[in-house]
Protein backbone atom coordinates (compact mmCIF):
# COMPACT_ATOMS: atom_id res chain seq x y z
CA UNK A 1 -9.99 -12.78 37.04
CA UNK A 2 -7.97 -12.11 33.79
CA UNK A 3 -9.00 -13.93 30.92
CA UNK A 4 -6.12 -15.51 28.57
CA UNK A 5 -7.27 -15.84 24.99
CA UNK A 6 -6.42 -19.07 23.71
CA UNK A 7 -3.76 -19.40 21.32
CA UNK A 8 -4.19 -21.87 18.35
CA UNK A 9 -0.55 -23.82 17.07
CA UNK A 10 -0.87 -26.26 14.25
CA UNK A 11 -0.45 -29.55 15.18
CA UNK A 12 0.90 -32.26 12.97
CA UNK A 13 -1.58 -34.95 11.83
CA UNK A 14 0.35 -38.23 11.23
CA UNK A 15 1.35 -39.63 7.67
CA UNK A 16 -0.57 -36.37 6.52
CA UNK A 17 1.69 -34.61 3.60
CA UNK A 18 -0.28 -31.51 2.59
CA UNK A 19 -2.04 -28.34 3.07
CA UNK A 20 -5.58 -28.90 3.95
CA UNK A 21 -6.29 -25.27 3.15
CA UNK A 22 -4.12 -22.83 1.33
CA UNK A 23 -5.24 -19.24 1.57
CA UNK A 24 -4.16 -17.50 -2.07
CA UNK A 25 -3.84 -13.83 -1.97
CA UNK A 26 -2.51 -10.78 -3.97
CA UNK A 27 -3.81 -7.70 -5.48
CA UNK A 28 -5.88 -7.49 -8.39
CA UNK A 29 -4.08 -9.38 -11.61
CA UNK A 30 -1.06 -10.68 -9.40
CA UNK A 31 -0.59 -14.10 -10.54
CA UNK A 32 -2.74 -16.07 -8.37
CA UNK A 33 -5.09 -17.35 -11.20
CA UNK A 34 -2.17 -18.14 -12.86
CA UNK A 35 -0.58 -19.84 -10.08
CA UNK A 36 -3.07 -22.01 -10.07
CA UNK A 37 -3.68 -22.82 -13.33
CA UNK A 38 0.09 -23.66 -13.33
CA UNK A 39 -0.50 -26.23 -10.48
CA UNK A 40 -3.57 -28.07 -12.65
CA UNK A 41 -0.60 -28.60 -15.29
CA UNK A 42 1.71 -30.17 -12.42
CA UNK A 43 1.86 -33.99 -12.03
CA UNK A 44 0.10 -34.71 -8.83
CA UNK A 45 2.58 -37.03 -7.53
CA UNK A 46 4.84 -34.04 -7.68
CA UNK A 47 2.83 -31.41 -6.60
CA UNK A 48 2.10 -33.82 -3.07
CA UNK A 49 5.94 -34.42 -3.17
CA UNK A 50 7.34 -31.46 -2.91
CA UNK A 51 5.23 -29.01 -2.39
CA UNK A 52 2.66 -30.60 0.12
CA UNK A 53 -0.05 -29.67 -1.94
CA UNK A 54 -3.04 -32.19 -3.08
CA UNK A 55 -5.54 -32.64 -5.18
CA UNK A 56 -7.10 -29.17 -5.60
CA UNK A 57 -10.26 -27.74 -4.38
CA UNK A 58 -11.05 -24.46 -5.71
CA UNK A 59 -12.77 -21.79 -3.53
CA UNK A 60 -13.14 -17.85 -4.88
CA UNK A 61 -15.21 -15.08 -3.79
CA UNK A 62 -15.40 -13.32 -7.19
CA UNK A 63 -18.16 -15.96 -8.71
CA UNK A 64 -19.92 -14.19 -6.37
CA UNK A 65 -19.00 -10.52 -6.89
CA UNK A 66 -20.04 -10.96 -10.70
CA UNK A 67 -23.34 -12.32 -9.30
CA UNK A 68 -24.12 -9.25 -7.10
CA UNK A 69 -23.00 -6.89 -9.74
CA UNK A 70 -25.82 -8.67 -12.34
CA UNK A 71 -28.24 -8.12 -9.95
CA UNK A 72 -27.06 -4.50 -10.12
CA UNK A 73 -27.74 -4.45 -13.83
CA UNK A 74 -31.18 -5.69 -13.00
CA UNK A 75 -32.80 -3.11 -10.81
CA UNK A 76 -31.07 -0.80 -13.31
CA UNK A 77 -33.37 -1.93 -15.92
CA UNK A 78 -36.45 -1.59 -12.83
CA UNK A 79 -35.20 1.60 -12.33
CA UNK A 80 -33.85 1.41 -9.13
CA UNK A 81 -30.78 1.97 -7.23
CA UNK A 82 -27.88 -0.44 -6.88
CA UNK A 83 -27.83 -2.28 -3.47
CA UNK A 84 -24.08 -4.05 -3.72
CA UNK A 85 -22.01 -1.39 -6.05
CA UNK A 86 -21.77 2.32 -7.07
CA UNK A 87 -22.63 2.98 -11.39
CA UNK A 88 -20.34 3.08 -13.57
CA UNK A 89 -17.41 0.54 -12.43
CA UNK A 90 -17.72 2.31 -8.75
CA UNK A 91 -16.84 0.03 -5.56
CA UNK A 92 -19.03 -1.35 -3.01
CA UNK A 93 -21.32 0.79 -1.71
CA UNK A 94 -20.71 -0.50 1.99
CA UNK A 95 -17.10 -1.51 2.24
CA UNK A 96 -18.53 -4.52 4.84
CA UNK A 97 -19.68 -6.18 1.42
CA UNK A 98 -15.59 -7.77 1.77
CA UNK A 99 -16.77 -9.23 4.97
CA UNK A 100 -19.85 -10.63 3.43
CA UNK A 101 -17.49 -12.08 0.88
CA UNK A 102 -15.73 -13.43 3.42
CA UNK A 103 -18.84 -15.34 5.01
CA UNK A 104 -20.09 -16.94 1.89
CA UNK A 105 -16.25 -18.16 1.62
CA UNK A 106 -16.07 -19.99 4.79
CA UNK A 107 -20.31 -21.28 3.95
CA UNK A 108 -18.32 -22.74 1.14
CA UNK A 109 -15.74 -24.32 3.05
CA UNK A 110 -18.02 -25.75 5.65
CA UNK A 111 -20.37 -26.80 2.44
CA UNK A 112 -17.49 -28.28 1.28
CA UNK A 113 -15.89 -30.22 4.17
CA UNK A 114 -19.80 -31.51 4.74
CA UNK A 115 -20.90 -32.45 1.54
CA UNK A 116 -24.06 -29.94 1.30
CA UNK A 117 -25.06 -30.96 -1.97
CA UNK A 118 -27.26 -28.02 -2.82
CA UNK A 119 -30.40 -29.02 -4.73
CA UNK A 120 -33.29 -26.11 -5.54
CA UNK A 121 -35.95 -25.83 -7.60
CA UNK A 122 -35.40 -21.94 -6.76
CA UNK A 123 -31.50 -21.09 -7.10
CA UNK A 124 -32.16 -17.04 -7.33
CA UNK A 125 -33.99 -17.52 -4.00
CA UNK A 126 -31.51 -19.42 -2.52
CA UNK A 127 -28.34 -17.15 -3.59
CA UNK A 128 -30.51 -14.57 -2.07
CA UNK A 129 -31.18 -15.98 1.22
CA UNK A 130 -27.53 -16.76 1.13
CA UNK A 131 -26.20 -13.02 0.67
CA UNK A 132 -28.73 -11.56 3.15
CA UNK A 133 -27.28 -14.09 5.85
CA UNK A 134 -24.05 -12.89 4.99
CA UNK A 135 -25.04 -9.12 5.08
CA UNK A 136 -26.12 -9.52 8.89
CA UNK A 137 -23.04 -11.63 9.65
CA UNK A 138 -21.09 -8.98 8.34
CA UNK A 139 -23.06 -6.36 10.36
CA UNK A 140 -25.12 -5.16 7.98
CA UNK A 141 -28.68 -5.03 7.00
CA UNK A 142 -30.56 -7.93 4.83
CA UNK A 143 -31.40 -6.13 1.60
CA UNK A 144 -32.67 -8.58 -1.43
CA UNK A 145 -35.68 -10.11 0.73
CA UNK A 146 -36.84 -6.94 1.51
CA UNK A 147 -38.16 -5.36 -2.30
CA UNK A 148 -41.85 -5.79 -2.51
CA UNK A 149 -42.55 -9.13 -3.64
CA UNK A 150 -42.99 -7.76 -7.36
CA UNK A 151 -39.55 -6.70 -7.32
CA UNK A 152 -37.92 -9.57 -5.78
CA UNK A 153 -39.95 -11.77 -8.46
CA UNK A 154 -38.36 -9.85 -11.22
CA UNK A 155 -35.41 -10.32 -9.71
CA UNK A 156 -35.35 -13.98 -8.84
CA UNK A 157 -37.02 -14.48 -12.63
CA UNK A 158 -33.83 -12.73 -14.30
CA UNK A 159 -31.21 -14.12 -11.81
CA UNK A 160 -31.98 -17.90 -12.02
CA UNK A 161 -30.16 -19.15 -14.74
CA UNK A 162 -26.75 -17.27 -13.11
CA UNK A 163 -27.56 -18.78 -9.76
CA UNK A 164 -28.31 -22.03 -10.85
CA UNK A 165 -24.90 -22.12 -13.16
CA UNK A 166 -22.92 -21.43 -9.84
CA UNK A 167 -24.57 -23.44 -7.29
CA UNK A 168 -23.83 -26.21 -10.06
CA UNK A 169 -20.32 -25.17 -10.49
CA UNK A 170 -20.03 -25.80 -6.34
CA UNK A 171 -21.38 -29.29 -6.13
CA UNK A 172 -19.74 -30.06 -9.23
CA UNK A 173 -16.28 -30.88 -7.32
CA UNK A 174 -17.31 -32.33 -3.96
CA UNK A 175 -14.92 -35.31 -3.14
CA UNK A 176 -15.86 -38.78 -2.02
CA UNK A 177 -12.49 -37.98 0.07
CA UNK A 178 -10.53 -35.18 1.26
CA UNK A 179 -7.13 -37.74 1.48
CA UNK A 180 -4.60 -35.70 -0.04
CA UNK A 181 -6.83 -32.89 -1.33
CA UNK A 182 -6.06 -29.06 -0.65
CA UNK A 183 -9.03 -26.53 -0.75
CA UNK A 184 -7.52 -23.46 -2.25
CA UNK A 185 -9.27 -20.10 -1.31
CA UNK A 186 -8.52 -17.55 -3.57
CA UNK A 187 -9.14 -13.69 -3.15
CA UNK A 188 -7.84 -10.15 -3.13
CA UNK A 189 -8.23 -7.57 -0.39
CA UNK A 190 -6.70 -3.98 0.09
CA UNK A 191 -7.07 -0.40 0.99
CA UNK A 192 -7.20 2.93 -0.72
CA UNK A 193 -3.77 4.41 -2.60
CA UNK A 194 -1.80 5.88 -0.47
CA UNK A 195 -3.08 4.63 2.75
CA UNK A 196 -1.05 4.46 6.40
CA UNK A 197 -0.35 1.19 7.64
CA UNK A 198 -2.00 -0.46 9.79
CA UNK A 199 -5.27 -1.30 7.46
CA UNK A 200 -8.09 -1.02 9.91
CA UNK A 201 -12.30 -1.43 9.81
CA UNK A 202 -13.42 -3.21 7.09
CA UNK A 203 -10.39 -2.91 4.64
CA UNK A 204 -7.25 -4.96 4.04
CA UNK A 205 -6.19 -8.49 4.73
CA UNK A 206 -6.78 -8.01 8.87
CA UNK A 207 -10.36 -8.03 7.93
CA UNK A 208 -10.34 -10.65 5.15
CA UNK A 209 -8.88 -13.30 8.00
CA UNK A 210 -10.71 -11.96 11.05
CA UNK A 211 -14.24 -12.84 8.88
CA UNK A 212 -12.99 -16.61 8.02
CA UNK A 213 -14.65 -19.17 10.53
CA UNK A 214 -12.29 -20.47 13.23
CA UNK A 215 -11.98 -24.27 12.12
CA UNK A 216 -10.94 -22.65 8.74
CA UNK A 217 -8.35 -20.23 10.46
CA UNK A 218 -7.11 -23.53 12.07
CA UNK A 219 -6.40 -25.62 8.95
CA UNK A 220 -5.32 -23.00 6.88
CA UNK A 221 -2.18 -21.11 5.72
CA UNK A 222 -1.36 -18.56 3.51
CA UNK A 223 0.36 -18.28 0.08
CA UNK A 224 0.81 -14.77 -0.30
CA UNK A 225 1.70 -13.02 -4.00
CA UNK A 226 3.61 -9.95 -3.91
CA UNK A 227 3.35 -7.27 -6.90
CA UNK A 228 3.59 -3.39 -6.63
CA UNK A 229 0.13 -1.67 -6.82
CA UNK A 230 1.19 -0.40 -9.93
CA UNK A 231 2.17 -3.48 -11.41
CA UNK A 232 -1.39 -4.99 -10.16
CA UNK A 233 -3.05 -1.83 -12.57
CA UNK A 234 -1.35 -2.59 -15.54
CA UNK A 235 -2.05 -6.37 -15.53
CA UNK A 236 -5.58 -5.72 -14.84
CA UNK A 237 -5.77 -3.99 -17.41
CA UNK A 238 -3.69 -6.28 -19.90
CA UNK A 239 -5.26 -9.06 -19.10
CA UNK A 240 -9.04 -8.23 -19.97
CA UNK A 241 -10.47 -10.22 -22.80
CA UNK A 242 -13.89 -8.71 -23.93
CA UNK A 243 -14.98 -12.10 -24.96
CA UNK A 244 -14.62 -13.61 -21.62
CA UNK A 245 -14.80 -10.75 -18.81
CA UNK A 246 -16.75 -12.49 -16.03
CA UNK A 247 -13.21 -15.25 -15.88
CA UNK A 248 -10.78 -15.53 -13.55
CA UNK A 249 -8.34 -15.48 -15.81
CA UNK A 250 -8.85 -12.97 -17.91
CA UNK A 251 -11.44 -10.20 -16.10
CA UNK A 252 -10.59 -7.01 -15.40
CA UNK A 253 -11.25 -4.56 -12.46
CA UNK A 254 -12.55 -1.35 -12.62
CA UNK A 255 -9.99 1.60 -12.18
CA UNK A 256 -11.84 3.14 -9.55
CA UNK A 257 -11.80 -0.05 -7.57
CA UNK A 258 -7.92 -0.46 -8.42
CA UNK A 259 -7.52 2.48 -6.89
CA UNK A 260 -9.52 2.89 -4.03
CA UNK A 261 -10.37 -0.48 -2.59
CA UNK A 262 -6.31 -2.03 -4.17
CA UNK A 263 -4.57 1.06 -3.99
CA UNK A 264 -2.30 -1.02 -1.83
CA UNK A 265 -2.34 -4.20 0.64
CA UNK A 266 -1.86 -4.94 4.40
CA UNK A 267 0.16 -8.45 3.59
CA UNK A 268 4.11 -7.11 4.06
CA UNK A 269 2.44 -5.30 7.20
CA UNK A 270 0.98 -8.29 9.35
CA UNK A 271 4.04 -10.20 8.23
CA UNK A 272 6.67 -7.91 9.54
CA UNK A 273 4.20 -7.68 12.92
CA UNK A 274 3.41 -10.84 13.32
CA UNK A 275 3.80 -12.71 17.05
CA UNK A 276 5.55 -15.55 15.03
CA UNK A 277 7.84 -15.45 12.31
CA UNK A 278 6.52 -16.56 8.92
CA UNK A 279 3.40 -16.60 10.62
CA UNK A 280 0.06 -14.01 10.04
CA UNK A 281 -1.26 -13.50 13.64
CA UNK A 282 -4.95 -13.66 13.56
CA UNK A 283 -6.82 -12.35 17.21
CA UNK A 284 -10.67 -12.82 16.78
CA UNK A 285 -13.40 -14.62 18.69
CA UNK A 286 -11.34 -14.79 22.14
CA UNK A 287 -8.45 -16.78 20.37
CA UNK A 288 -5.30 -16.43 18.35
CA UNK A 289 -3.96 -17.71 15.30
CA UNK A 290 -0.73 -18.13 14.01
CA UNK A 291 -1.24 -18.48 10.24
CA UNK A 292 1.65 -20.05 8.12
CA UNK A 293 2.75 -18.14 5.60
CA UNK A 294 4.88 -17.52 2.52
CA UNK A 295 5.26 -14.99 -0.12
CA UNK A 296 6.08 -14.97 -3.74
CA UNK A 297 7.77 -11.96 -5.12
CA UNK A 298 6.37 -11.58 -8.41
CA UNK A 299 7.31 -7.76 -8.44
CA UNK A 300 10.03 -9.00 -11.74
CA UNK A 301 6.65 -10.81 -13.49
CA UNK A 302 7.19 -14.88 -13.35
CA UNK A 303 3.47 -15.37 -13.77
CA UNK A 304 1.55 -13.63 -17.00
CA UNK A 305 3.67 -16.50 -19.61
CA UNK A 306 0.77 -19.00 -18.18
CA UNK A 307 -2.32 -17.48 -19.60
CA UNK A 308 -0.88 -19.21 -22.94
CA UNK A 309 -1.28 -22.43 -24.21
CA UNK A 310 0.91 -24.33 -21.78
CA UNK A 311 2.74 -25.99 -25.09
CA UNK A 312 3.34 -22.49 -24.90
CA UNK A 313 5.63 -22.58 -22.00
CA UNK A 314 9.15 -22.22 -22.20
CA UNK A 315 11.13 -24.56 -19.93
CA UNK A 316 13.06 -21.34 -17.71
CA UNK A 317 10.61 -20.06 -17.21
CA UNK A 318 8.78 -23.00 -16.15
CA UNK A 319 12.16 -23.32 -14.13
CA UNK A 320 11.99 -20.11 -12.62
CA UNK A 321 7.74 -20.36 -11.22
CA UNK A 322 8.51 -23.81 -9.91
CA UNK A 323 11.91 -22.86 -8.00
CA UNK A 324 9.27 -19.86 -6.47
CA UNK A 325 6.81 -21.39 -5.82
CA UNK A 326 8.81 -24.45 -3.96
CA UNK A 327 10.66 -22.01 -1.83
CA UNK A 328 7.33 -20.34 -0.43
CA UNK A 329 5.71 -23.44 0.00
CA UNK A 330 8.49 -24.88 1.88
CA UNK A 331 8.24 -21.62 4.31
CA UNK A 332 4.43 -21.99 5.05
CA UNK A 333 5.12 -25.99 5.38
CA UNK A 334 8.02 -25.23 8.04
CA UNK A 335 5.33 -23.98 10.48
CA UNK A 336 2.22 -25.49 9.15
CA UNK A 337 3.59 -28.90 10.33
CA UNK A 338 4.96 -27.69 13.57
CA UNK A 339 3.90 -29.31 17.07
């Protein structure tokens, strides 16, 4: 008997007006901070208006990159080796650490949508716990409970005050209501410089959305911003303020990383081989999505003017973001609210 996967098409909910889930990519420094920072300085009415977009949410993976890397620093001090990245700026030791990004991501989202308030008397233990999960999700092996017990109190001892800032941070913005609210999920995948298309194992955007749960994959749609590799190095690197690296704003990546894990991006690739125009085609678990989707060229810069003061902001090119940023949302809504 041949098996059909099942295909998943959005379906319109009635009198509902916006994205439940917007999916923001780019490289490295390509304006998505921005983007949404430029959207918290929008007047709601008009951001639901006319660009379907509610009250925001805010979902990233890199809280949690900064988290794994301090844990890092602490077995340096115990003498031992690193268990998420290489020394000295290096990437991930097991590329697969993306897809355990990508499982704490959708934990969030389900978190979110189900109002697990998190409350722990042991927040280091319970980051833990959450990364090991998300280590054997991703295929790989639980590491942090398995350090002697010593260890692992050393570790838990040093990492609490981190861990209990960001599990705060998370219940801090759980709704009483998800009416006209939009969860934004904001991250960056790639692949090494200079790397053949198609992206494939545990690299690239094809992995990022294969890793997101299913009812996530079913609300969501993507807002996809476009800079050359190039351009995504040198606003890394102009963007890094020493007196605020671990922001979202204003951190910086390593060069090695730049290069070998952003080197470039699968986006323009699924998009141009896609099943559905304007779509991301997404085949995991037996099914198929067809992910709206829309890209913003920011390849001429339209987004680096709003890490000012926005009194700062000059009205074109206010003009010329908004005008962008409607035309892309207008692509994803087009088959977001399809039948």
């Amino acid at each position: 008997m041949i098996m059909h996967a099942e295909v998943h098409l959005r379906k319109a909910i009635v009198m509902k007006n916006v994205f439940d889930v917007i999916l923001l990519t780019a490289l490295p420094a390509s304006g998505k901070s921005e983007i949404r920072n430029f959207m918290a300085h929008m007047e709601p009415k008009d951001l639901q208006s006319n660009f379907h977009i509610g009250q925001s949410l805010q979902l990233d993976d890199f809280p949690y990159v900064v988290f794994m890397q301090k844990i890092d620093m602490e077995l340096d001090k115990l003498g031992l080796e690193h268990f998420c990245s290489l020394p000295n700026g290096g990437t991930f030791i097991d590329v697969r650490t993306y897809g355990v990004l990508s499982q704490m991501l959708s934990e969030d989202y389900h978190d979110l949508k189900n109002r697990v308030i998190v409350k722990t008397d042991r927040p280091a233990e319970y980051m833990f716990n959450r990364i090991d999960r998300a280590r054997q999700l991703a295929g790989m092996e639980p590491v942090l409970s398995m350090y002697p017990s010593d260890i692992r109190a050393k570790l838990i001892e040093a990492m609490n005050p981190e861990a209990e800032k960001d599990i705060a941070e998370k219940n801090s913005q759980y709704p009483d209501s998800f009416d006209n609210k939009t969860i934004i999920i904001e991250c960056a995948r790639g692949g090494k410089q200079g790397s053949e298309m198609p992206l494939t194992g545990s690299t690239g955007y094809q992995y990022y959305f294969k890793n997101l749960a299913p009812d996530l994959l079913s609300n969501a749609a993507v807002l996809y911003v476009q800079v050359t590799p190039e351009e995504s190095r040198r606003k890394n690197a102009a963007r890094f303020d020493p007196n605020d690296p671990d922001s979202s704003l204003f951190h910086s990546t390593p060069e090695k990383v730049m290069l070998n894990d952003y080197g470039c991006d699968d986006m323009q690739y699924l998009l141009e081989h896609t099943e559905v125009k304007d779509t991301v085609t997404v085949k995991n678990y037996g099914r198929t999505w067809h992910v709206p989707a829309g890209v913003i060229d920011n390849r001429s810069d339209m987004t680096s003017f709003l890490r000012a003061d926005a009194k700062e902001w000059k009205k074109q090119d206010i003009d010329t973001i908004t005008n962008a940023l409607k035309a892309t949302v207008d692509t994803m809504w087009k088959n977001y609210n399809k039948d």
